[in-house]
C-alpha atoms as a PDB file:
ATOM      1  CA  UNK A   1     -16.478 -40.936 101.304  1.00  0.00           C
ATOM      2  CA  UNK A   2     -13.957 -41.086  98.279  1.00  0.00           C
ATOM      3  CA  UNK A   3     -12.075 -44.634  97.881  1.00  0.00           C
ATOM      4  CA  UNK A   4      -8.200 -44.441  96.219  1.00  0.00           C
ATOM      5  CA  UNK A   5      -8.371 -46.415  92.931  1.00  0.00           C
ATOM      6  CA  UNK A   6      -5.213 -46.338  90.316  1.00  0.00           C
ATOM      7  CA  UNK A   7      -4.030 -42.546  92.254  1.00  0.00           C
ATOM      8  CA  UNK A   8      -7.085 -41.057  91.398  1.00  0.00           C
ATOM      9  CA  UNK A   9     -10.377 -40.689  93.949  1.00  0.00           C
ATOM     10  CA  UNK A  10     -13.695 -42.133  93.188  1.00  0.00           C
ATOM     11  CA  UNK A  11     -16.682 -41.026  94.430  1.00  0.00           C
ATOM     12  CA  UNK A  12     -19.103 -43.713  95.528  1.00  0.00           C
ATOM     13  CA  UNK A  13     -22.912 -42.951  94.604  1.00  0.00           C
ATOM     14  CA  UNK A  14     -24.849 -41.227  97.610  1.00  0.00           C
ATOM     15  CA  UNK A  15     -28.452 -41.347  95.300  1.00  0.00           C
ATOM     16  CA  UNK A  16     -29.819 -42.827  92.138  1.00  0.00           C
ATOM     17  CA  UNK A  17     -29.035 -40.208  89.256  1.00  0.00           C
ATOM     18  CA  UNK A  18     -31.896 -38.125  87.892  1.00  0.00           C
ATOM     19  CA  UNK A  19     -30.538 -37.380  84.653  1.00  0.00           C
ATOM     20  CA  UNK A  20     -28.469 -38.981  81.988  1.00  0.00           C
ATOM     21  CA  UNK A  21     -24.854 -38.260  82.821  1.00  0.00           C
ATOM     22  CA  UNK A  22     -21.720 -39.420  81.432  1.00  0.00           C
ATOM     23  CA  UNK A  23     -19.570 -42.077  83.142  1.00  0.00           C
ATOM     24  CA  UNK A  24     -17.610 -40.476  85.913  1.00  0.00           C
ATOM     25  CA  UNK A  25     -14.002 -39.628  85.852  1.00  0.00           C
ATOM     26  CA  UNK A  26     -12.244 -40.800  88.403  1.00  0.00           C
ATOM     27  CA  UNK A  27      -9.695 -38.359  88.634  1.00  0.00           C
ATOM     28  CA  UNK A  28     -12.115 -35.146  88.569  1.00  0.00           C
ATOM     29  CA  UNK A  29     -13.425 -33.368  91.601  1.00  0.00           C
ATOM     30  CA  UNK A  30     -16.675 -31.752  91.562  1.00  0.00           C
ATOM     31  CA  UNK A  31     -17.565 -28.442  93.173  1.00  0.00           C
ATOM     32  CA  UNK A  32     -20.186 -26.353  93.914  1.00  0.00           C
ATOM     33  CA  UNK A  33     -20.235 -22.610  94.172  1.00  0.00           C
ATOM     34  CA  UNK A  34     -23.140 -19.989  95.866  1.00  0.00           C
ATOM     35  CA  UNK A  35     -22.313 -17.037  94.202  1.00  0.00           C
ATOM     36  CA  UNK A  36     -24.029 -13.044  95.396  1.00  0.00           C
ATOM     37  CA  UNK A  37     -23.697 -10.439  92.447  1.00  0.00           C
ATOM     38  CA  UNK A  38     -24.221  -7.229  91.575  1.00  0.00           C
ATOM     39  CA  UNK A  39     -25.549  -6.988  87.980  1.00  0.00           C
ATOM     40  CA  UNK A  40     -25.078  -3.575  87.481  1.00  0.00           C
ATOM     41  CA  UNK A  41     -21.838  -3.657  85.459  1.00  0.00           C
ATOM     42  CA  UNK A  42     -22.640  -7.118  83.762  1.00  0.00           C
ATOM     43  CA  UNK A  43     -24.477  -8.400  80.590  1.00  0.00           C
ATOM     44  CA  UNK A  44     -26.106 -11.056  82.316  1.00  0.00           C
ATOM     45  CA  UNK A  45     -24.534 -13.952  83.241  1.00  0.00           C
ATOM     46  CA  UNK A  46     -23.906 -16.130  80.589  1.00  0.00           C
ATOM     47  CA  UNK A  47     -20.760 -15.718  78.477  1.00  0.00           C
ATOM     48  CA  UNK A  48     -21.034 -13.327  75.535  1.00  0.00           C
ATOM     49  CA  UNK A  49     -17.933 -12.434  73.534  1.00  0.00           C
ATOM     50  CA  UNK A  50     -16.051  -9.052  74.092  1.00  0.00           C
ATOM     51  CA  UNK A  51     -18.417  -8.315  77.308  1.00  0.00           C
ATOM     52  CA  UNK A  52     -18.275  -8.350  80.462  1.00  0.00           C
ATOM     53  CA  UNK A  53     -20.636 -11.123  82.390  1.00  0.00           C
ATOM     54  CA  UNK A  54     -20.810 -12.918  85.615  1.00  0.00           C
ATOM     55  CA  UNK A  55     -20.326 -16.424  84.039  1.00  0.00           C
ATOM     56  CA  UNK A  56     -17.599 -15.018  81.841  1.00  0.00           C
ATOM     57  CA  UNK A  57     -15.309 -13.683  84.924  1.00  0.00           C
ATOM     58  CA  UNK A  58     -15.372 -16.467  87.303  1.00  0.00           C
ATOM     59  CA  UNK A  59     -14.143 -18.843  84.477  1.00  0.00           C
ATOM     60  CA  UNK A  60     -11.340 -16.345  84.337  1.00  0.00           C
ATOM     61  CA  UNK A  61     -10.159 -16.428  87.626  1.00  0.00           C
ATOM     62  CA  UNK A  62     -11.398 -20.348  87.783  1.00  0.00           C
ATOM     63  CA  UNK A  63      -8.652 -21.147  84.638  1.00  0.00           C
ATOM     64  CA  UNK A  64      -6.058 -19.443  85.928  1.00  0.00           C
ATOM     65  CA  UNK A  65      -6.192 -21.013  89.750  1.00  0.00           C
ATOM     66  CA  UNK A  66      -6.549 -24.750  87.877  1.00  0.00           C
ATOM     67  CA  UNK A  67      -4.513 -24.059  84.446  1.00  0.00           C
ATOM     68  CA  UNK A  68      -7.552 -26.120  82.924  1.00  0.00           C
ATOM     69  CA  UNK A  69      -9.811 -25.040  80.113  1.00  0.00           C
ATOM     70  CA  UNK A  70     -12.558 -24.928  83.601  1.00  0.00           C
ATOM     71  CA  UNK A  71     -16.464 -24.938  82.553  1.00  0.00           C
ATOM     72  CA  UNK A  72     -18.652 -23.565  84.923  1.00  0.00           C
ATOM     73  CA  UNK A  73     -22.547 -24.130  84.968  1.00  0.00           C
ATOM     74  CA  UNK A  74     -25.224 -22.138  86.574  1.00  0.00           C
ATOM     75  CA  UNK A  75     -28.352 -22.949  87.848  1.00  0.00           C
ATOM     76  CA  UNK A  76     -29.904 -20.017  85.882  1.00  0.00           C
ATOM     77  CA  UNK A  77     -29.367 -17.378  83.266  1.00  0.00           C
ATOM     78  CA  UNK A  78     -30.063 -13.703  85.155  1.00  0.00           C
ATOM     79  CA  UNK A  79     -30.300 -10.998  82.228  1.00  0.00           C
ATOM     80  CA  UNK A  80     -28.302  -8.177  81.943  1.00  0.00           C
ATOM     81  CA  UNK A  81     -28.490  -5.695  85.306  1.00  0.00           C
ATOM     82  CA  UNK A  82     -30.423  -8.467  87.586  1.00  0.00           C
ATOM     83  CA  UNK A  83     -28.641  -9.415  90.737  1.00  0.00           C
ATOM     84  CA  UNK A  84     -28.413 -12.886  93.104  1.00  0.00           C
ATOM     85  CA  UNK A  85     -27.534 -13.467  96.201  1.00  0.00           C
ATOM     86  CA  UNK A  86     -28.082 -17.153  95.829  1.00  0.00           C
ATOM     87  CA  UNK A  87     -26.836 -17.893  92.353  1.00  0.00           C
ATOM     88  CA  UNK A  88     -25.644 -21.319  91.933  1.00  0.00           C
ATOM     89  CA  UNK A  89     -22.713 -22.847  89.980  1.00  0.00           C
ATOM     90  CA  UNK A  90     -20.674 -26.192  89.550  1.00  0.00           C
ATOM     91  CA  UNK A  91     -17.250 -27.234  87.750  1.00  0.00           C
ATOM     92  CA  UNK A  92     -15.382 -30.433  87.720  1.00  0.00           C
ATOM     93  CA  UNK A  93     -11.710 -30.254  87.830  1.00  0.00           C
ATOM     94  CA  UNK A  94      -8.368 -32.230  88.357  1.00  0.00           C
ATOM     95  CA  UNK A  95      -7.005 -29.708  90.963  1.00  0.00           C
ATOM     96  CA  UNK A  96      -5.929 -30.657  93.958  1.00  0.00           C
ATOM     97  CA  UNK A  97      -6.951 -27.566  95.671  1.00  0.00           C
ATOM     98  CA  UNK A  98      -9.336 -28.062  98.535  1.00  0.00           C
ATOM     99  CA  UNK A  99     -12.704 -26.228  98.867  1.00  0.00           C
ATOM    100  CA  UNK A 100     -11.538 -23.520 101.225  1.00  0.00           C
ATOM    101  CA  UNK A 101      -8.706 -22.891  98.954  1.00  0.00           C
ATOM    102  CA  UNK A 102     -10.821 -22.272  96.200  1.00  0.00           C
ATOM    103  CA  UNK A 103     -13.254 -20.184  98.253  1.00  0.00           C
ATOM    104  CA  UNK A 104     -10.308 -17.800  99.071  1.00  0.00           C
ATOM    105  CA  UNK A 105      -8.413 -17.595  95.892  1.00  0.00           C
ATOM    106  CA  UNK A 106     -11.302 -17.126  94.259  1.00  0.00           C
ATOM    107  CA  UNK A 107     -12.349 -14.297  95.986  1.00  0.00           C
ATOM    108  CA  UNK A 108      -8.771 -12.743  96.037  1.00  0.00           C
ATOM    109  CA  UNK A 109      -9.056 -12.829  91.960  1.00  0.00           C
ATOM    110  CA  UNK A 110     -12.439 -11.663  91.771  1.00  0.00           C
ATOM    111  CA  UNK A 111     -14.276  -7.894  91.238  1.00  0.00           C
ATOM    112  CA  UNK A 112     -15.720  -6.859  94.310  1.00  0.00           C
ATOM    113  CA  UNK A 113     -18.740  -6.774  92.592  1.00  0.00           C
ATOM    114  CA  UNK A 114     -19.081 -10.731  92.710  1.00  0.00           C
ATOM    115  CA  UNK A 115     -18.340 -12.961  95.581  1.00  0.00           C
ATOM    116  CA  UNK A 116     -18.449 -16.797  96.166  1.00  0.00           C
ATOM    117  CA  UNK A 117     -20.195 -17.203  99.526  1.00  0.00           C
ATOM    118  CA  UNK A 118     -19.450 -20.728  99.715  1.00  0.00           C
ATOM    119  CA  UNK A 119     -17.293 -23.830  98.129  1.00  0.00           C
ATOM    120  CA  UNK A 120     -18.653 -27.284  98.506  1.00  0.00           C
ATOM    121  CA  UNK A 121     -17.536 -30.688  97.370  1.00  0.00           C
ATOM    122  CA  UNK A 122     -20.324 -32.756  95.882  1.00  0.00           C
ATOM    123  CA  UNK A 123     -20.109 -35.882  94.145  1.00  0.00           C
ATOM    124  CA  UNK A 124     -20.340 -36.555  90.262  1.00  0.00           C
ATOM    125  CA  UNK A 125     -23.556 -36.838  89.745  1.00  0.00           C
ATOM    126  CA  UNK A 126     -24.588 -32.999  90.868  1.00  0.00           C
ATOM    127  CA  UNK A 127     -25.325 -30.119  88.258  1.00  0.00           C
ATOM    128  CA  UNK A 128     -25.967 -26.650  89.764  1.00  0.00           C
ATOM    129  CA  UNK A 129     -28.618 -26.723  86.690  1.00  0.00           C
ATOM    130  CA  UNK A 130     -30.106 -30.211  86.140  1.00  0.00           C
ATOM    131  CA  UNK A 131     -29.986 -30.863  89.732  1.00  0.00           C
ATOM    132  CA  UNK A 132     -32.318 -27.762  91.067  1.00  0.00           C
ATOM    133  CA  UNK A 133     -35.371 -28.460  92.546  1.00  0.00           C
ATOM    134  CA  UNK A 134     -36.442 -24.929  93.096  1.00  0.00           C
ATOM    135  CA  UNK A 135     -36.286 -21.043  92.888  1.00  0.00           C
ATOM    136  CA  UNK A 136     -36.550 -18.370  95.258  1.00  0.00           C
ATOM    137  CA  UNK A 137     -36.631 -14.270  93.210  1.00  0.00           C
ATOM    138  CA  UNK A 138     -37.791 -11.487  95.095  1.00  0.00           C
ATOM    139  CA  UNK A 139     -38.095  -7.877  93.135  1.00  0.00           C
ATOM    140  CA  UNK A 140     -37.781  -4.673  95.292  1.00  0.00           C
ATOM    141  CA  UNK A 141     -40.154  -1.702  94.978  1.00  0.00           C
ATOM    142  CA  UNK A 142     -39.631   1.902  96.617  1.00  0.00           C
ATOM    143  CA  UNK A 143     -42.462   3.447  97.380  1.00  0.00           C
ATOM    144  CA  UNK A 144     -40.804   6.413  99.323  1.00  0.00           C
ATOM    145  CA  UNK A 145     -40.715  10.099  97.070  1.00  0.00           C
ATOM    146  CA  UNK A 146     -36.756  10.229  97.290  1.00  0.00           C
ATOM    147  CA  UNK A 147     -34.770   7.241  96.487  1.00  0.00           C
ATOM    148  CA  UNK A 148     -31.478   6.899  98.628  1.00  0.00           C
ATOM    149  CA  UNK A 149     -28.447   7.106  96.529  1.00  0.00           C
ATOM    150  CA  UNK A 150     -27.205   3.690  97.683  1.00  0.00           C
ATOM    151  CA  UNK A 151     -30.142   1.954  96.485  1.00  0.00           C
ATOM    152  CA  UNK A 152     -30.804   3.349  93.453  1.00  0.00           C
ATOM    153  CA  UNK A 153     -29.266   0.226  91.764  1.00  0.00           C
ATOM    154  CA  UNK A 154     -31.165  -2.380  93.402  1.00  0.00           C
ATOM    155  CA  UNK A 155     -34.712  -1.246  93.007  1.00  0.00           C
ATOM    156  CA  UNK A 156     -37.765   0.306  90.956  1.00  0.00           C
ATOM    157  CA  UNK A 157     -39.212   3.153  91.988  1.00  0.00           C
ATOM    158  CA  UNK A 158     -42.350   3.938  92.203  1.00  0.00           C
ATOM    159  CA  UNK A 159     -43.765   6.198  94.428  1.00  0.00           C
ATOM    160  CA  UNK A 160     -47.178   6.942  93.148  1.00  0.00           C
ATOM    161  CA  UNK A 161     -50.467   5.262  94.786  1.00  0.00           C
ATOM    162  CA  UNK A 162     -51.135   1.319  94.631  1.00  0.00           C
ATOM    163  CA  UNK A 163     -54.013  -0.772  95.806  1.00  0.00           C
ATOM    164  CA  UNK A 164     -51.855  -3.362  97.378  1.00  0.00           C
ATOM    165  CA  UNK A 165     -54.799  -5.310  98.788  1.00  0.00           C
ATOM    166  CA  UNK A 166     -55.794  -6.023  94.745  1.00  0.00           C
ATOM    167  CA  UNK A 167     -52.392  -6.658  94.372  1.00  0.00           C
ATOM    168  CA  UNK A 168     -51.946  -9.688  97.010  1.00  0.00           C
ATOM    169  CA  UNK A 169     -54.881 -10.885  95.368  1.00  0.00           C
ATOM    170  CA  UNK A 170     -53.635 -11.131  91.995  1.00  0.00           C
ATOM    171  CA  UNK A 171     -49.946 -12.742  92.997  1.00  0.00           C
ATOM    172  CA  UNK A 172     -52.025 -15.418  95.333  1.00  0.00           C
ATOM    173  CA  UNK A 173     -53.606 -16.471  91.737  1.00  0.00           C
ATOM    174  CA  UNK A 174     -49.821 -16.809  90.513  1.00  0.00           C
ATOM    175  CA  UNK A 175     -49.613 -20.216  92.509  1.00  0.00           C
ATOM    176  CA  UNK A 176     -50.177 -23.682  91.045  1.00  0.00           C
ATOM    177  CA  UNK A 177     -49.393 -25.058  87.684  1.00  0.00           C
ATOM    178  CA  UNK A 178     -50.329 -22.610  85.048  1.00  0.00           C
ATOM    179  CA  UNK A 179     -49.189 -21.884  81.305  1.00  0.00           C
ATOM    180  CA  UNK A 180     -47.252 -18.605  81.364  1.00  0.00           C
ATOM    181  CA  UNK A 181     -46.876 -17.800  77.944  1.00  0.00           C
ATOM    182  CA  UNK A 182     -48.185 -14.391  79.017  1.00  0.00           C
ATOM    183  CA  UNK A 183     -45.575 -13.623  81.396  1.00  0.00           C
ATOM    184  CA  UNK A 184     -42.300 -14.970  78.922  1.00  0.00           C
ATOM    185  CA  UNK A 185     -40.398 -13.287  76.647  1.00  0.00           C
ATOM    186  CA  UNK A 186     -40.819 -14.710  72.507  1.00  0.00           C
ATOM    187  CA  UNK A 187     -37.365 -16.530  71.784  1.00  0.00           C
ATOM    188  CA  UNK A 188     -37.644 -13.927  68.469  1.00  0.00           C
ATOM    189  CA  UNK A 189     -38.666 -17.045  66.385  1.00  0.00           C
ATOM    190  CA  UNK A 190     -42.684 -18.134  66.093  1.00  0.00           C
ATOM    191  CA  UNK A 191     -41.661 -21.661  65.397  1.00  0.00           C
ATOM    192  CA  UNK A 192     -39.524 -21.725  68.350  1.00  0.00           C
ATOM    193  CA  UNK A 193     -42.105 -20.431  70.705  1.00  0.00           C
ATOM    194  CA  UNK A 194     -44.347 -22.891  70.033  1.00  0.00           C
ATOM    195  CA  UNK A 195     -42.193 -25.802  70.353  1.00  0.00           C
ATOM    196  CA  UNK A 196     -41.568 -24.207  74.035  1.00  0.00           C
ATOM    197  CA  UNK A 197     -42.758 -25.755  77.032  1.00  0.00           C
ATOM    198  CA  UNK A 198     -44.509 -22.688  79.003  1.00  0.00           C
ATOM    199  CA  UNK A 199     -46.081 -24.839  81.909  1.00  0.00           C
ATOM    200  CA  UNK A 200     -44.358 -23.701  85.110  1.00  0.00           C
ATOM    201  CA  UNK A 201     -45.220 -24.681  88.742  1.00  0.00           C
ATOM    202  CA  UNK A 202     -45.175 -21.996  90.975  1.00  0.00           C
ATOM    203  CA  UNK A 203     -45.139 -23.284  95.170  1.00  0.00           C
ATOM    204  CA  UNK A 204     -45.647 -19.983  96.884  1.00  0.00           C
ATOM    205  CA  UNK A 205     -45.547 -15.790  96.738  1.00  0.00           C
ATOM    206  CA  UNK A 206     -45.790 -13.603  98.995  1.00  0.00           C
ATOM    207  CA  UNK A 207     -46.141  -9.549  98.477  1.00  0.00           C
ATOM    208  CA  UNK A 208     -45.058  -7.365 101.593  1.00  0.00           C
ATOM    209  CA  UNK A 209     -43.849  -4.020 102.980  1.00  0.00           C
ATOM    210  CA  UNK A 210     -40.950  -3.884 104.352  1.00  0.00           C
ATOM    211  CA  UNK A 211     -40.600  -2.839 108.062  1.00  0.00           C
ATOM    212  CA  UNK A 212     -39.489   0.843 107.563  1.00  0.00           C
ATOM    213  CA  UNK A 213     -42.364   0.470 104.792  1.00  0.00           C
ATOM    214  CA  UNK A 214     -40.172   1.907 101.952  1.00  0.00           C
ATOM    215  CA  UNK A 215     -40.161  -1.039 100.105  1.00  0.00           C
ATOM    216  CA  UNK A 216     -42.301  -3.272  98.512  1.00  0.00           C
ATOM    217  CA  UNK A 217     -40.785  -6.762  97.783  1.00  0.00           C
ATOM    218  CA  UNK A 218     -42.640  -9.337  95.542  1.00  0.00           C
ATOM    219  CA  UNK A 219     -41.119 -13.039  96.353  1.00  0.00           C
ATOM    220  CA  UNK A 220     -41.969 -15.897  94.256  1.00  0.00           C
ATOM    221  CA  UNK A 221     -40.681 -19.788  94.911  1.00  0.00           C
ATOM    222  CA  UNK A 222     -40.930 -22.038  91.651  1.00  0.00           C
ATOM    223  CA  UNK A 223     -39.279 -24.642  90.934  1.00  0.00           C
ATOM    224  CA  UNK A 224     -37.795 -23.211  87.198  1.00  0.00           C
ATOM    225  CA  UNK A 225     -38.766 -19.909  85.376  1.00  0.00           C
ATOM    226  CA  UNK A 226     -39.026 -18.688  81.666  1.00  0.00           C
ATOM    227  CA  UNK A 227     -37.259 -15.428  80.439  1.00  0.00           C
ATOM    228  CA  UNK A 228     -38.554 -12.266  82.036  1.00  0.00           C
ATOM    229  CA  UNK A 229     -41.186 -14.379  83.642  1.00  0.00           C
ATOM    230  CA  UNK A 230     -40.946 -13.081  87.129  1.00  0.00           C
ATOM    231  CA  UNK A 231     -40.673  -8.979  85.661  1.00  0.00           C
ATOM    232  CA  UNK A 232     -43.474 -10.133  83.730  1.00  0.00           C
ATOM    233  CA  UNK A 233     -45.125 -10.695  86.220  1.00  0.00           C
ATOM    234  CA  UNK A 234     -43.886  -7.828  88.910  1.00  0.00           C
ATOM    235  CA  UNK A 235     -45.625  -5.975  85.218  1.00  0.00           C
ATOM    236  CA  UNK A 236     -49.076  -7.564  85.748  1.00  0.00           C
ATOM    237  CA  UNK A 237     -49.084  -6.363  89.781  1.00  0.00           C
ATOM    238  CA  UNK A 238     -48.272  -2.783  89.004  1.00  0.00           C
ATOM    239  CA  UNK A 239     -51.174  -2.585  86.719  1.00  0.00           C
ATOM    240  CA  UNK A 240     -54.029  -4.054  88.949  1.00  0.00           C
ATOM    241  CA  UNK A 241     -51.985  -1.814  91.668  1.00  0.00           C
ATOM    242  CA  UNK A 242     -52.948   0.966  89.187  1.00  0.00           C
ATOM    243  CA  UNK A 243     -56.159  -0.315  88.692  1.00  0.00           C
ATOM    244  CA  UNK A 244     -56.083  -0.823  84.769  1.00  0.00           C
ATOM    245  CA  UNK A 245     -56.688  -4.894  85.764  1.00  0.00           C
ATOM    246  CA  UNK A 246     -58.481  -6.892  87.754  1.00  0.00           C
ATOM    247  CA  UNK A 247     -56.932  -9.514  89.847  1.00  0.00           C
ATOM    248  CA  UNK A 248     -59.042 -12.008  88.095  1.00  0.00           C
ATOM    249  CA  UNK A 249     -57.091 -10.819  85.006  1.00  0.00           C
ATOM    250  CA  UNK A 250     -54.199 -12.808  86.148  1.00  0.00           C
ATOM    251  CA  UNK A 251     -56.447 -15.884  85.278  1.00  0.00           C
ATOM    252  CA  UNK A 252     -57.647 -14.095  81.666  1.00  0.00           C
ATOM    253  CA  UNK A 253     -53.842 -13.898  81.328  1.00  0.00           C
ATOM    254  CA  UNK A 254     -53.438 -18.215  81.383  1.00  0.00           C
ATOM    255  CA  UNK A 255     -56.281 -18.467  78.956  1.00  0.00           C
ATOM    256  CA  UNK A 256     -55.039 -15.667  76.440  1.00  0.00           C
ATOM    257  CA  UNK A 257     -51.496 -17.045  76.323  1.00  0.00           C
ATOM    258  CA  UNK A 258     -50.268 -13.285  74.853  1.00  0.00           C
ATOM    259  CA  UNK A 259     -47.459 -11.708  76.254  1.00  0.00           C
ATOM    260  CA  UNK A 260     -48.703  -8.002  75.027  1.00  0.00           C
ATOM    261  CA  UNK A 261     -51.607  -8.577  76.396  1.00  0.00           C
ATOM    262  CA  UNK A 262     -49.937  -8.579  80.549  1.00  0.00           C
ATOM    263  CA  UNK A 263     -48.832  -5.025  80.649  1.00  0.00           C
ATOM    264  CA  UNK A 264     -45.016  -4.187  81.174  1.00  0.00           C
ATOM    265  CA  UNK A 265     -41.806  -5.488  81.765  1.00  0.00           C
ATOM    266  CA  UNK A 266     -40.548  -3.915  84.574  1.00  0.00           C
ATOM    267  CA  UNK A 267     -36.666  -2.971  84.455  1.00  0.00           C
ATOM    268  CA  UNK A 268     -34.356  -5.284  85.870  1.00  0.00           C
ATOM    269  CA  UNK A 269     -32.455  -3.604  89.038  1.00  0.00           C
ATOM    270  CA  UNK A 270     -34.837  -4.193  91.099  1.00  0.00           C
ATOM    271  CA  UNK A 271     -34.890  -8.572  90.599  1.00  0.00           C
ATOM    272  CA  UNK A 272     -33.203 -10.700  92.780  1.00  0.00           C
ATOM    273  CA  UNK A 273     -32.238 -14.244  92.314  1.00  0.00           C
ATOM    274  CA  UNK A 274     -32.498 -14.965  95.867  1.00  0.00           C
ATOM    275  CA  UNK A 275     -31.792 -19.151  95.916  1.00  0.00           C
ATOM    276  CA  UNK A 276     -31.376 -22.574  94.399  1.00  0.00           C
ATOM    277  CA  UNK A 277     -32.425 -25.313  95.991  1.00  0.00           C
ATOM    278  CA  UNK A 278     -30.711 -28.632  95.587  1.00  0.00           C
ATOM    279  CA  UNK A 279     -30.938 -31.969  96.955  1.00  0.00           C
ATOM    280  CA  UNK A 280     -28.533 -32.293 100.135  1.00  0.00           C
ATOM    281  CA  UNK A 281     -28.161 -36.116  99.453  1.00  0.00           C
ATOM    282  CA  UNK A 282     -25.284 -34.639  96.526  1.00  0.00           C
ATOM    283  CA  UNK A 283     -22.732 -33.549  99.343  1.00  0.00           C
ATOM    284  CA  UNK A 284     -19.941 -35.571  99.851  1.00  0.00           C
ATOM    285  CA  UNK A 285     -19.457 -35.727 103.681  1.00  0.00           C
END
């Protein structure tokens, strides 16, 4: 619970910090936001000068409601046309607007296209980044011959034949603690790449049909990813689907550490950021 010290709130530490942070300010508030999206329209959602982007628009509306030159983290950077319905960001700001104020002004201000599905209060030590513990993505395949017009945006299709058997096979061999160089995009700079860390732990995937069976939905839980790991990987599946790999090849993959060596990127309407996990203990109660 906060304490009042010199007209300002201080928050009193719930849990030992796991990261360096600096010294609290006693007069900030910190907040976190679960934010749903529709990618379509938006070049990702970091901030990118004269475009539109997820990141970019909710600082908007966040600056105006506060007056405050407002930061906003996220847990994650989705590219450009990738969606969430779990996206996670935080702020800090003087405002004395409450969290259900900001939920509702916020979405008043917003496109329709994004929406903040909830407003917490945490305490100073949170980061919707630093703080995550894990990722939930699923990407969406339709397998029926017509695509419905509402869907269109939100999925790959691909209707033609797939040995899904060979491919629960190969996304099983996705789990553990593996070196996914294969399944990342290059940074564009050789020295940069290798500097990277490309070990990633992956806890879980599933691949399933959906109950009407028009879909196919890939779901992976990790706790971080690399860029374009996960359509990297959606890539791989396809092509031992096809037949043109094994699922042993997923292994091979690890070994070869060569991203043109994993097949296809698959486009990205059809990915998901589905959750962030974080700590409860941040709350403020």
């Amino acid at each position: 619970m906060p304490a009042r010290h010199g007209g300002c709130e201080t928050w009193q530490p719930i849990r030992a910090v796991r990261f360096l942070a600096p010294p609290a300010d006693p007069c900030m508030r910190y907040f976190k936001l679960t934010i749903a999206y529709d990618g379509t329209d938006f070049h990702g959602w970091q901030i990118q000068k004269g475009k539109p982007t997820v990141q970019g628009e909710i600082v908007s509306v966040l600056r105006r409601l506060t007056q405050e030159e407002t930061q906003v983290l996220g847990a994650g950077r989705t590219d450009a046309g990738v969606h969430a319905l779990g996206q996670v960001g935080s702020f800090r700001t003087q405002s004395a607007m409450s969290a259900l104020e900001f939920h509702r002004a916020m979405n008043a201000l917003l496109p329709a296209t994004i929406r903040i599905v909830a407003v917490e209060e945490m305490g100073p030590d949170f980061s919707a980044r630093w703080s995550a513990n894990g990722k939930i993505y699923r990407y969406r395949i339709y397998r029926g011959k017509v695509v419905p017009p509402m869907l269109w945006r939100y999925v790959l299709h691909y209707p033609f034949p797939l040995d899904e058997e060979a491919m629960r096979d190969a996304a099983g061999r996705f789990v553990g603690t593996h070196d996914f160089t294969s399944f990342a995009a290059s940074t564009g700079s050789e020295d940069d790449d290798k500097e990277r860390n490309m070990t990633r732990e992956i806890f879980s995937t599933e691949l399933k049909r959906t109950e009407d069976g028009e879909e196919l939905w890939f779901t992976v839980h990790g706790r971080s990813f690399l860029r374009y790991m996960v359509r990297k990987m959606v890539g791989a599946l396809l092509e031992v689907g096809r037949g043109k790999f094994a699922p042993g090849y997923i292994d091979e993959l690890y070994e070869l550490k060569d991203r043109s060596k994993s097949g296809p990127t698959v486009p990205p309407q059809g990915l998901f950021m589905v959750m962030v996990e974080h700590d409860s203990a941040y709350r403020v109660e």
